[in-house]
Every structure is written in C-alpha cells, then in structure tokens.
PDB file of N, CA and C in Angstrom:
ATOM      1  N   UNK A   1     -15.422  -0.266   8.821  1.00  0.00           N
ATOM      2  CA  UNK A   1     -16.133  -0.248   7.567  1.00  0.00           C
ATOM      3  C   UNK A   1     -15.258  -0.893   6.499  1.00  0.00           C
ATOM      4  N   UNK A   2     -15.658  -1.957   6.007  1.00  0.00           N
ATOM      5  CA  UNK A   2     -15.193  -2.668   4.840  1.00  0.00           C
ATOM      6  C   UNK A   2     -15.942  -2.224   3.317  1.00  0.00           C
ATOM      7  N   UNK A   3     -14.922  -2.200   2.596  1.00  0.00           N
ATOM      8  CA  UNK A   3     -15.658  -1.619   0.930  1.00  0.00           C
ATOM      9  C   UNK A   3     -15.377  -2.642  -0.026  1.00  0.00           C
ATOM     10  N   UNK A   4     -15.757  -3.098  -0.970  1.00  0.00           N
ATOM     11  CA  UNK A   4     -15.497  -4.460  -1.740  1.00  0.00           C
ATOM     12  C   UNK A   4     -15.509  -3.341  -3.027  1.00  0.00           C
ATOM     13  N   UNK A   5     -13.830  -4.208  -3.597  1.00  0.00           N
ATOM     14  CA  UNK A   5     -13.884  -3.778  -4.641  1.00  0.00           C
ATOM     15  C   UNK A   5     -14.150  -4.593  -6.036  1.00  0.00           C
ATOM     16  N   UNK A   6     -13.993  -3.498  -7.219  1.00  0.00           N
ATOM     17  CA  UNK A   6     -14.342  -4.040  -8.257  1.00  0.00           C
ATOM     18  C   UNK A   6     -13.260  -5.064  -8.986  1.00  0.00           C
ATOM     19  N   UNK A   7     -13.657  -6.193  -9.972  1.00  0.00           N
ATOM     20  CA  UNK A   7     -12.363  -6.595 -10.525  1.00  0.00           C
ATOM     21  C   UNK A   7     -11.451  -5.836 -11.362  1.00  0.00           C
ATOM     22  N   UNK A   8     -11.903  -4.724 -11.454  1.00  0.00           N
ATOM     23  CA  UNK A   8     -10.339  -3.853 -11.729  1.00  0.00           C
ATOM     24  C   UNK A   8     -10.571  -3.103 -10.387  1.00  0.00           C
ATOM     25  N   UNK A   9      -9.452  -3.156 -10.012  1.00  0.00           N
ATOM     26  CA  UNK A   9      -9.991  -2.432  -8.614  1.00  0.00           C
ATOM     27  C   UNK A   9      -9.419  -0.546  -8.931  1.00  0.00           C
ATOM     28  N   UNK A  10      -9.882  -0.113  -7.877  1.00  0.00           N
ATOM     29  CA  UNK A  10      -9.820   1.332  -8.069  1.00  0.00           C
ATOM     30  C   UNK A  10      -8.740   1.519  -7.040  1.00  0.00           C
ATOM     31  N   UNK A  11      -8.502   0.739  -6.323  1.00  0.00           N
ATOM     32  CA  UNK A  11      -7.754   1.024  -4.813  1.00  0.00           C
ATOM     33  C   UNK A  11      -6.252  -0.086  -5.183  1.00  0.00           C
ATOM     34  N   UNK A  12      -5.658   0.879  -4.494  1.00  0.00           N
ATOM     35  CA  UNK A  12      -4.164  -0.033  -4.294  1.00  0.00           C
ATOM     36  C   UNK A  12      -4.202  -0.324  -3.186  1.00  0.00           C
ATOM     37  N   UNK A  13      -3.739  -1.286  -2.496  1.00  0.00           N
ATOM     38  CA  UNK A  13      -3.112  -1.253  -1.223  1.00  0.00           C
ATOM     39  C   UNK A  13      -1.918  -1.653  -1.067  1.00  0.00           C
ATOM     40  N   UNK A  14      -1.735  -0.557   0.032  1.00  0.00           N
ATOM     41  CA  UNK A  14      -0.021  -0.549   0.840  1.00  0.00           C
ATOM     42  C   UNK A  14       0.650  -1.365   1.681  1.00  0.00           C
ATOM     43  N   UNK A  15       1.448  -2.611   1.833  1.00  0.00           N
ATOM     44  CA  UNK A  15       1.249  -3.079   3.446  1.00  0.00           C
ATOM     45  C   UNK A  15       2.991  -1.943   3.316  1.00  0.00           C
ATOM     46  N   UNK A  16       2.783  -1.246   5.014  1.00  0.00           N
ATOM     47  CA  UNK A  16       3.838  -0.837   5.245  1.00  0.00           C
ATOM     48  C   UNK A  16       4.904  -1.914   6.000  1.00  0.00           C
ATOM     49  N   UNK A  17       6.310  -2.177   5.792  1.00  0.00           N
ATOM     50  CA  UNK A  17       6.797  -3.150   7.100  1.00  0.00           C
ATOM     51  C   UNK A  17       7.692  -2.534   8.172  1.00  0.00           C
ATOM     52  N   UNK A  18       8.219  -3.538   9.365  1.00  0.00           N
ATOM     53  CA  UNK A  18       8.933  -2.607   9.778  1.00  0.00           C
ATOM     54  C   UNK A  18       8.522  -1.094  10.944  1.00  0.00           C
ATOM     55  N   UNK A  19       7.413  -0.902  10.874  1.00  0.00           N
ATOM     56  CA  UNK A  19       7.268   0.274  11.423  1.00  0.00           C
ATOM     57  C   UNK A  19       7.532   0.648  12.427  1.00  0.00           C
ATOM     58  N   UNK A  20       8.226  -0.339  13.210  1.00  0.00           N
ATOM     59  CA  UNK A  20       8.578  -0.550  14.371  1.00  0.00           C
ATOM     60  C   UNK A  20      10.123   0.185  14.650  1.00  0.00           C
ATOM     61  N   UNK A  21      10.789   0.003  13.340  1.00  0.00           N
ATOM     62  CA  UNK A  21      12.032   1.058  13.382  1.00  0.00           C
ATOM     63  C   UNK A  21      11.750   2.192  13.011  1.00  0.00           C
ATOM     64  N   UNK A  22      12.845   2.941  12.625  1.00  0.00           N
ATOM     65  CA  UNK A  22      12.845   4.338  11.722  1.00  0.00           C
ATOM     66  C   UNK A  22      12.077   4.129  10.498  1.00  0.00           C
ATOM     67  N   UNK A  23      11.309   5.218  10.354  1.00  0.00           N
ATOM     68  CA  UNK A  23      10.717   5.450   8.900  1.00  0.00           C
ATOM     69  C   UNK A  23      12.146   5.408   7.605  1.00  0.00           C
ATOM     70  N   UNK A  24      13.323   5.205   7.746  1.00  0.00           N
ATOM     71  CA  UNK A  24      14.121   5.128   6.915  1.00  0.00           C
ATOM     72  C   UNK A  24      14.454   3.408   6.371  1.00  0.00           C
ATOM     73  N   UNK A  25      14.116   2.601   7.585  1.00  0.00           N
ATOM     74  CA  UNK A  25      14.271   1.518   7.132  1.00  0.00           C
ATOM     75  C   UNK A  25      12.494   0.688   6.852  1.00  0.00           C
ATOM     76  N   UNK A  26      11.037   1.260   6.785  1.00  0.00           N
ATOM     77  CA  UNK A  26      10.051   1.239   6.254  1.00  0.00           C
ATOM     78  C   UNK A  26      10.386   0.685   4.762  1.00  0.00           C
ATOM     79  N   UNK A  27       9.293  -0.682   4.668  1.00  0.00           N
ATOM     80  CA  UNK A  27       9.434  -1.035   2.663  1.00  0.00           C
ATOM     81  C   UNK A  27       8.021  -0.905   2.354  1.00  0.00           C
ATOM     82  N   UNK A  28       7.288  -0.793   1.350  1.00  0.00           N
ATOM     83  CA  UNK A  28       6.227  -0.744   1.082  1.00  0.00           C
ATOM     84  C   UNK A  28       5.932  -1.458   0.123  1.00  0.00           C
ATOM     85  N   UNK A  29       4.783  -2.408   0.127  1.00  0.00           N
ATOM     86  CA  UNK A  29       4.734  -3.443  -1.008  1.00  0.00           C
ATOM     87  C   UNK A  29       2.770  -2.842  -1.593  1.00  0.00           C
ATOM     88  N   UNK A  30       2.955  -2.764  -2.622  1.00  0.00           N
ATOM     89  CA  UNK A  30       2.001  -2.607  -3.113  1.00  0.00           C
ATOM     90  C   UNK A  30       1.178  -3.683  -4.160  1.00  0.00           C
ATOM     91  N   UNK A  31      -0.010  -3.799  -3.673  1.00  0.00           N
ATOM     92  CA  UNK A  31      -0.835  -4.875  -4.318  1.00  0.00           C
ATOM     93  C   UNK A  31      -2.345  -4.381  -4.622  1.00  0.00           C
ATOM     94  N   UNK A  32      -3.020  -4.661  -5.012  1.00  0.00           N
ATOM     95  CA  UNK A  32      -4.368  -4.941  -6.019  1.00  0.00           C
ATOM     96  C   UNK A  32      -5.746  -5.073  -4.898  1.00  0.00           C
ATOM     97  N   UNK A  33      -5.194  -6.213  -4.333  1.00  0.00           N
ATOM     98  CA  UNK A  33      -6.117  -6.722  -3.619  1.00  0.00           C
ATOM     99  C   UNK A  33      -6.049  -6.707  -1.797  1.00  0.00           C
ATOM    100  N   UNK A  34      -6.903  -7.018  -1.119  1.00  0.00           N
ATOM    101  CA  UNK A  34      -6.364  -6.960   0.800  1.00  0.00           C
ATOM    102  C   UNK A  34      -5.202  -8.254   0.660  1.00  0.00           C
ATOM    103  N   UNK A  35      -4.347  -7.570   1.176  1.00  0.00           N
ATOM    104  CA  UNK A  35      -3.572  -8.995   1.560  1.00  0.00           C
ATOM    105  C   UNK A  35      -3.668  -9.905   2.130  1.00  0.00           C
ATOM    106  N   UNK A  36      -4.279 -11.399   1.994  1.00  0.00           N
ATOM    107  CA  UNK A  36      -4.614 -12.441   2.615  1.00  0.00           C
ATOM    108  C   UNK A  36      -6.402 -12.667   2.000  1.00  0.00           C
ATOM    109  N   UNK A  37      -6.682 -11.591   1.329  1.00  0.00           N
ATOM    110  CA  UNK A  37      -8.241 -11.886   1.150  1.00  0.00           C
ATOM    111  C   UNK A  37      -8.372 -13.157   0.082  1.00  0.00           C
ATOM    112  N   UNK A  38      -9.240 -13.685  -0.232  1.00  0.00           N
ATOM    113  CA  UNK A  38      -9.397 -14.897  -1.398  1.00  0.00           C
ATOM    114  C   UNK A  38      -8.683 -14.086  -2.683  1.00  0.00           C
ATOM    115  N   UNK A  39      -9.172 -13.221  -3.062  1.00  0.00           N
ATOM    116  CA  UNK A  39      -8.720 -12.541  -4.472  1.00  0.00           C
ATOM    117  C   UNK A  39      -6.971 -12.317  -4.260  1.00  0.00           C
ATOM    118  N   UNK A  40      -6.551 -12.418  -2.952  1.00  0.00           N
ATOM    119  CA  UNK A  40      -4.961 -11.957  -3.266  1.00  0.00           C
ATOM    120  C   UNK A  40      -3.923 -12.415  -4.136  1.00  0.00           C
ATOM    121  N   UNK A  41      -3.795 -10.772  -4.625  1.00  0.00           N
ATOM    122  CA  UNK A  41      -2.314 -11.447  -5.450  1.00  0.00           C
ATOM    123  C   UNK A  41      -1.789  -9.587  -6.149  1.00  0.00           C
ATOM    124  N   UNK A  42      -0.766  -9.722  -6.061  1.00  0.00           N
ATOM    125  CA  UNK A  42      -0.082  -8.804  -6.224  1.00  0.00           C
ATOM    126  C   UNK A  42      -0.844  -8.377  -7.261  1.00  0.00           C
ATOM    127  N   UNK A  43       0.295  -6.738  -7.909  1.00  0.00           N
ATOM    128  CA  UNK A  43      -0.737  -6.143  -9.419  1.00  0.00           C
ATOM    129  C   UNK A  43       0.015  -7.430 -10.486  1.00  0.00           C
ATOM    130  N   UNK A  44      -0.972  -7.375 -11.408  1.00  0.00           N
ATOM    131  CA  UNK A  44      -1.141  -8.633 -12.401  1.00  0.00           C
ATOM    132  C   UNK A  44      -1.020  -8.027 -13.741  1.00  0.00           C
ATOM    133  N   UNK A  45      -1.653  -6.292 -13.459  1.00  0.00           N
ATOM    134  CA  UNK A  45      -1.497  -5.788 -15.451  1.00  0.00           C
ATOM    135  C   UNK A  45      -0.480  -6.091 -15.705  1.00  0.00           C
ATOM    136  N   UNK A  46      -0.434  -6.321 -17.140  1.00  0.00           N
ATOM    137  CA  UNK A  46       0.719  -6.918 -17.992  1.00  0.00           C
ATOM    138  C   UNK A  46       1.700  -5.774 -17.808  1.00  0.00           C
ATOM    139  N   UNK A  47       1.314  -4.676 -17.323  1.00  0.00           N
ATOM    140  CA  UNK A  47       2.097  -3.113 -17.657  1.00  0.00           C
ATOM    141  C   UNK A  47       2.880  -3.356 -16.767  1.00  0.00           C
ATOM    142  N   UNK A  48       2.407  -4.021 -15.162  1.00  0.00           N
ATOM    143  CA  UNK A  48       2.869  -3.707 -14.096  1.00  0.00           C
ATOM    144  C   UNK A  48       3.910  -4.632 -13.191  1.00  0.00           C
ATOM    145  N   UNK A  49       4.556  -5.001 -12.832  1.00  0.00           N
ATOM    146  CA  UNK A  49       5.465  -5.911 -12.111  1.00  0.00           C
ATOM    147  C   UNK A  49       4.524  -6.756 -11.538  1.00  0.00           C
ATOM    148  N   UNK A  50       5.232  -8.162 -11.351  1.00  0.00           N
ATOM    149  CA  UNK A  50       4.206  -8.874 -10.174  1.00  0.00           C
ATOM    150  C   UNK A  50       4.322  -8.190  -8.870  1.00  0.00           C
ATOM    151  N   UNK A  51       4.854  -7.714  -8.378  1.00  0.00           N
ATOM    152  CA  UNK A  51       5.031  -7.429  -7.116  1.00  0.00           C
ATOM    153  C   UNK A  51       5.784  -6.031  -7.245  1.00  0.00           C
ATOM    154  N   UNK A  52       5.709  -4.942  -6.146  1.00  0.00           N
ATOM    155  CA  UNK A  52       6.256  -4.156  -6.468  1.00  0.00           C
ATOM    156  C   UNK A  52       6.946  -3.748  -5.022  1.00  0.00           C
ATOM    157  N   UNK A  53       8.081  -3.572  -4.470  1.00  0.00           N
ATOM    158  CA  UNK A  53       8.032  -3.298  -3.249  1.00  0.00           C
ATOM    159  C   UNK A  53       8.790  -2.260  -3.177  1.00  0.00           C
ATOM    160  N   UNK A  54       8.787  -1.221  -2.510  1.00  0.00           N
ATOM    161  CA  UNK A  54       9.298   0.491  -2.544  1.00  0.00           C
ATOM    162  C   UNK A  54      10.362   0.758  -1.194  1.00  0.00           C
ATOM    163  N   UNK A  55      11.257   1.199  -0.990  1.00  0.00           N
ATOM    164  CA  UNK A  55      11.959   1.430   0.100  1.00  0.00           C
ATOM    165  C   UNK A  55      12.124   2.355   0.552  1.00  0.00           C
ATOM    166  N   UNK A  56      11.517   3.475  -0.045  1.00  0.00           N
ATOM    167  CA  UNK A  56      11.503   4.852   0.541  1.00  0.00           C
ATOM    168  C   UNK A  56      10.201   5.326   0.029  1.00  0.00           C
ATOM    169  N   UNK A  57      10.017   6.773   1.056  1.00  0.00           N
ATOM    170  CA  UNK A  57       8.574   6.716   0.817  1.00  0.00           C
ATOM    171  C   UNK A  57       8.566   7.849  -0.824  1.00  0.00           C
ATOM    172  N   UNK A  58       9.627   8.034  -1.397  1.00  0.00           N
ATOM    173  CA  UNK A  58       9.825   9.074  -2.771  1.00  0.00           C
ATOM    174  C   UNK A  58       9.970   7.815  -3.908  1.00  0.00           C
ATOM    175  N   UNK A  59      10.108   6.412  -3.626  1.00  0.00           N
ATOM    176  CA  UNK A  59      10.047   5.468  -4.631  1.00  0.00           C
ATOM    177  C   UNK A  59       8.164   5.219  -4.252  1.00  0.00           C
ATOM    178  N   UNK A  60       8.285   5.075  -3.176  1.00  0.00           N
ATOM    179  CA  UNK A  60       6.671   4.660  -3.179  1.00  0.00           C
ATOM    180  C   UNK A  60       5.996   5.805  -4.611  1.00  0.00           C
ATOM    181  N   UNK A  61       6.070   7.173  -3.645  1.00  0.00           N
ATOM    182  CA  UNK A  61       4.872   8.019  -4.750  1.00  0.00           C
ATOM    183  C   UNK A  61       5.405   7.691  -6.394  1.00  0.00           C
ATOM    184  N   UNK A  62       6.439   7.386  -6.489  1.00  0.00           N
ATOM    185  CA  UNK A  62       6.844   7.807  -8.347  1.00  0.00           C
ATOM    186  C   UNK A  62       6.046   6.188  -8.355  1.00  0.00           C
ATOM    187  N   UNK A  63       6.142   5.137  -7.724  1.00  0.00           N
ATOM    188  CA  UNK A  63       5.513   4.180  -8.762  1.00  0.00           C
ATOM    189  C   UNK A  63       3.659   4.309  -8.162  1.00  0.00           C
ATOM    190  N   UNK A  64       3.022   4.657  -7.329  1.00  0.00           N
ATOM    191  CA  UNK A  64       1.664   5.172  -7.092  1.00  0.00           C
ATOM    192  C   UNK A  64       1.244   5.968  -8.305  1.00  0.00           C
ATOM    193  N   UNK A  65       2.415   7.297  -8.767  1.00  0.00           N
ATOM    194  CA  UNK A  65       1.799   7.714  -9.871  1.00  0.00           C
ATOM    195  C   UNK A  65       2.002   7.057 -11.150  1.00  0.00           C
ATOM    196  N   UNK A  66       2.712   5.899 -10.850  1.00  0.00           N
ATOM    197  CA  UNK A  66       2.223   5.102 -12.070  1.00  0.00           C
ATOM    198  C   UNK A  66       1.373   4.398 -12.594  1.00  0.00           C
ATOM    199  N   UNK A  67       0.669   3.626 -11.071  1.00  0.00           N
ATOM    200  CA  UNK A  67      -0.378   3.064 -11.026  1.00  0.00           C
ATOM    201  C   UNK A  67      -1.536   4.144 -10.896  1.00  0.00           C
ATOM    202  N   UNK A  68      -1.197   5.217 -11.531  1.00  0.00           N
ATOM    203  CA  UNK A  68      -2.810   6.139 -11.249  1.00  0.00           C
ATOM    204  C   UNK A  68      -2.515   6.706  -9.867  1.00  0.00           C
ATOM    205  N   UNK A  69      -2.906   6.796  -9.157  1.00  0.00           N
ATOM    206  CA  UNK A  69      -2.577   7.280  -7.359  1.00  0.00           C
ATOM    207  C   UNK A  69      -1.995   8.397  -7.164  1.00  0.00           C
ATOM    208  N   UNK A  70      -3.179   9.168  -6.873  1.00  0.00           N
ATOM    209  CA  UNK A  70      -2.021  10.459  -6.300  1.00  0.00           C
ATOM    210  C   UNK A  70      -1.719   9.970  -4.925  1.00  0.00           C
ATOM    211  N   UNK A  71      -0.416  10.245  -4.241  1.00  0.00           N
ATOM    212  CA  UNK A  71       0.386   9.882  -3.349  1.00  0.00           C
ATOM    213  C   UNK A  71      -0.213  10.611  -2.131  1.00  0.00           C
ATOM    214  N   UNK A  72      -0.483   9.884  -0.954  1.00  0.00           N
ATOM    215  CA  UNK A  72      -1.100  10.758   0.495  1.00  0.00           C
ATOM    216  C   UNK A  72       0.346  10.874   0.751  1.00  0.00           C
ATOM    217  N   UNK A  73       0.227  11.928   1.534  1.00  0.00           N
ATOM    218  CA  UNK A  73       1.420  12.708   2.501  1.00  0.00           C
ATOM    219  C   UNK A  73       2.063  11.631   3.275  1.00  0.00           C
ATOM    220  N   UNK A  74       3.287  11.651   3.522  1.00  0.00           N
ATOM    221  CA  UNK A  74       3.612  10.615   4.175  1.00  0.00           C
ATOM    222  C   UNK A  74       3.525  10.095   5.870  1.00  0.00           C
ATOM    223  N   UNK A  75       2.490  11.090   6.444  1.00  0.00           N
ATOM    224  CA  UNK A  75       2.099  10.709   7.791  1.00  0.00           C
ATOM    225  C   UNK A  75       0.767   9.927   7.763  1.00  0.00           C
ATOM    226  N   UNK A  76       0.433   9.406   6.192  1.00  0.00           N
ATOM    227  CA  UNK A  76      -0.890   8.130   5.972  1.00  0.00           C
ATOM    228  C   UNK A  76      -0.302   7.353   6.203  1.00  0.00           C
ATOM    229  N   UNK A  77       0.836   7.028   6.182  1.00  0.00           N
ATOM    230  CA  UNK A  77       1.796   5.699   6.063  1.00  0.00           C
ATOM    231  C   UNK A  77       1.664   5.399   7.503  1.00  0.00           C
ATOM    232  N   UNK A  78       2.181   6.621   8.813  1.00  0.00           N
ATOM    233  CA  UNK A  78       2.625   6.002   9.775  1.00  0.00           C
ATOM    234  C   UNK A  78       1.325   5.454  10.582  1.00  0.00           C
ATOM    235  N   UNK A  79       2.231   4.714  11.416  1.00  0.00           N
ATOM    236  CA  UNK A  79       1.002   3.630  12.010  1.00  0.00           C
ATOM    237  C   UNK A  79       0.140   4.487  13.284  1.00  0.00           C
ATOM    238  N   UNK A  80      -1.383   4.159  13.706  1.00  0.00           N
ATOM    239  CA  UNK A  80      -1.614   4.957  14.803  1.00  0.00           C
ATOM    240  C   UNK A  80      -1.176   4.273  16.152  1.00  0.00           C
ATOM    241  N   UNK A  81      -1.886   5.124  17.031  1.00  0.00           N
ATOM    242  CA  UNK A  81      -1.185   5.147  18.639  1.00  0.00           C
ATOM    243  C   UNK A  81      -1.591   4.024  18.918  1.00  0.00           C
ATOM    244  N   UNK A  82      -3.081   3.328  18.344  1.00  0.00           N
ATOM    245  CA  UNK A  82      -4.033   1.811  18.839  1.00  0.00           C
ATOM    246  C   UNK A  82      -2.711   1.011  18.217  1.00  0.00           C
ATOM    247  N   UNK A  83      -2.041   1.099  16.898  1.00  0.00           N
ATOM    248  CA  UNK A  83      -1.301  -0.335  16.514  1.00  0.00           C
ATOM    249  C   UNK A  83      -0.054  -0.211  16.987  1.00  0.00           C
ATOM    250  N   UNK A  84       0.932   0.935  17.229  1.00  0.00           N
ATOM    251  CA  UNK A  84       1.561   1.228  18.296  1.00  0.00           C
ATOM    252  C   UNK A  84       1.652   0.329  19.631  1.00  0.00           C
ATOM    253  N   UNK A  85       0.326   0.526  20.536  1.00  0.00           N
ATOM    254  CA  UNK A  85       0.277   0.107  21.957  1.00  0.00           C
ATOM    255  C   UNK A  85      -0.006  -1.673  21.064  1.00  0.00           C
ATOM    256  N   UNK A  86      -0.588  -2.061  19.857  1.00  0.00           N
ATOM    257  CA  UNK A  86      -0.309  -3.384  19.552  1.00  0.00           C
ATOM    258  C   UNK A  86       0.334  -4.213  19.134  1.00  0.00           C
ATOM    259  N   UNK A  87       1.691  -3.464  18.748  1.00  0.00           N
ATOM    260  CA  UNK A  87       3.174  -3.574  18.595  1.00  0.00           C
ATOM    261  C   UNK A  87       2.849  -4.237  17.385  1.00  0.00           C
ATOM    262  N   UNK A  88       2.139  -3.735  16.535  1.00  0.00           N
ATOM    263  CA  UNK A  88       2.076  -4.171  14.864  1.00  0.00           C
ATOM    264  C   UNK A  88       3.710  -4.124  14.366  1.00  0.00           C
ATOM    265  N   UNK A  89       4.199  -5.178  13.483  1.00  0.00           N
ATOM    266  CA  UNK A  89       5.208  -5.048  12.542  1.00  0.00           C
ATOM    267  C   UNK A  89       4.688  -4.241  11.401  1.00  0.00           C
ATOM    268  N   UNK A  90       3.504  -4.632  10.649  1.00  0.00           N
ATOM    269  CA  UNK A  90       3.182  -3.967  10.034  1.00  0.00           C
ATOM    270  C   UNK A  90       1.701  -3.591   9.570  1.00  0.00           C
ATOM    271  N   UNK A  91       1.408  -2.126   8.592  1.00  0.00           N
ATOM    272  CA  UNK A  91       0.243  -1.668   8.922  1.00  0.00           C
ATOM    273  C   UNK A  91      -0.298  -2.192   7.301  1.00  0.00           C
ATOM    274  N   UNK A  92      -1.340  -1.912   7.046  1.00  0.00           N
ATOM    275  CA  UNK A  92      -2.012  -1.904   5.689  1.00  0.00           C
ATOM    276  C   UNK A  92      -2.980  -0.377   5.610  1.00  0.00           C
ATOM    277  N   UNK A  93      -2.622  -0.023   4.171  1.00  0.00           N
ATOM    278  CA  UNK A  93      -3.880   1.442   4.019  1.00  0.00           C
ATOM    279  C   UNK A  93      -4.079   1.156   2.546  1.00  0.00           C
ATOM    280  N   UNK A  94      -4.764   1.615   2.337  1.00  0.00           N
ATOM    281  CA  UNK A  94      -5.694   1.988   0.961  1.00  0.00           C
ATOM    282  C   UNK A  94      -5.443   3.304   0.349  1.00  0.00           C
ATOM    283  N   UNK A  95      -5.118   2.795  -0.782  1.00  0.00           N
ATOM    284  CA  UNK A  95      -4.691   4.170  -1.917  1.00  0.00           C
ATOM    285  C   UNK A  95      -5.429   4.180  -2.758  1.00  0.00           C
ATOM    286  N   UNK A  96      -6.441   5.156  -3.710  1.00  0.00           N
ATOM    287  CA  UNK A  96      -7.525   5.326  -4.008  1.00  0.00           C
ATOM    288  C   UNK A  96      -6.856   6.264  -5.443  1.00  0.00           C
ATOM    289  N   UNK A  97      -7.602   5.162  -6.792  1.00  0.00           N
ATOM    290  CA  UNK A  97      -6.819   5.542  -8.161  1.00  0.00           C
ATOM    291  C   UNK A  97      -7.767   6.758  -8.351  1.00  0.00           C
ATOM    292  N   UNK A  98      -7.190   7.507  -9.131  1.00  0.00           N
ATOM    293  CA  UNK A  98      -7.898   8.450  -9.737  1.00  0.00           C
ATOM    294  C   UNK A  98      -8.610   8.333 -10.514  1.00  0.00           C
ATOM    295  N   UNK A  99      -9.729   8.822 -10.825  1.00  0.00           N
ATOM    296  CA  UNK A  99     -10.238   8.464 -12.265  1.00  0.00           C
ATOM    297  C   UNK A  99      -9.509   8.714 -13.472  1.00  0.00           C
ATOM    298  N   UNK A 100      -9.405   7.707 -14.933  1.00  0.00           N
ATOM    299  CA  UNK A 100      -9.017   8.317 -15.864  1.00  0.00           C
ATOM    300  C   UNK A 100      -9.554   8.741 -16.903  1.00  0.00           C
TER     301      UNK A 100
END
C-alpha cells in the first residue's frame, strides 16, 4: 500500500544504513519525501538543515521531535526477516508528524 503525500508532507522518512552490522554502527538520514521519488529532496524548511543524518538511534528521536514526530521504539527501525533473507544494506520507514 502506497499513500501520496501532501506538499507539506505530514510524514518524514527514515532511510536506515548499514543494517547489516550492529545497530551501533546504524546512521539515519531523514528526508521529506520517498527517496528516489520525483519530489526527492531532503527537508527544505528554512528552520531545518538540508539534510539531516543521525548516528544513534537517541540523536534520531531528539531531532524527530523537532521535526514534530513522536519517535517509534527503536525495533521500527530494525529491518524484517523478508529484507534480512534479501541482504538489504538499507531499509526505509515512515514517521508520521503529529498534528499541530
């Protein structure tokens, strides 16, 4: 199931990298849009960095709650058993802003 978002979007997305090692060496880059879709491009508000990339998953949540986002637990991050057996480097998820 695919959801199209709005031009302010409501959703962040995560690409996780790496997942293939320890969750200690995991980076997380957070962007606006699907990564690779026509609209891609990192967050753009003037508030916000072009790019933001996190190295632990306690930098991830402090800048999520900056962008609005309450933070999922950190077993949303890890990858499942299907991308596992597909030896993904890395995963993508969807983080969902709060209303303000």
């Amino acid at each position: 199931m695919q959801t199209d978002c709005s031009p302010y979007s409501t959703v962040v997305w995560v690409t996780v990298a790496g997942v293939r090692n320890s969750r200690l060496s995991w980076t997380y880059t957070l962007t606006e849009d699907i990564p690779g879709s026509p609209n891609d491009r990192t967050m753009h508000d003037s508030s916000m960095p072009t790019e933001k990339r996190c190295h632990s998953y306690p930098e991830l949540c402090v800048w999520l709650y900056t962008y609005g986002c309450p933070p999922p637990p950190p077993d949303y991050f890890a990858p499942t058993h299907e991308e596992i057996e597909d030896g993904v480097e890395s995963i993508l998820r969807r983080v969902i802003r709060s209303n303000s």
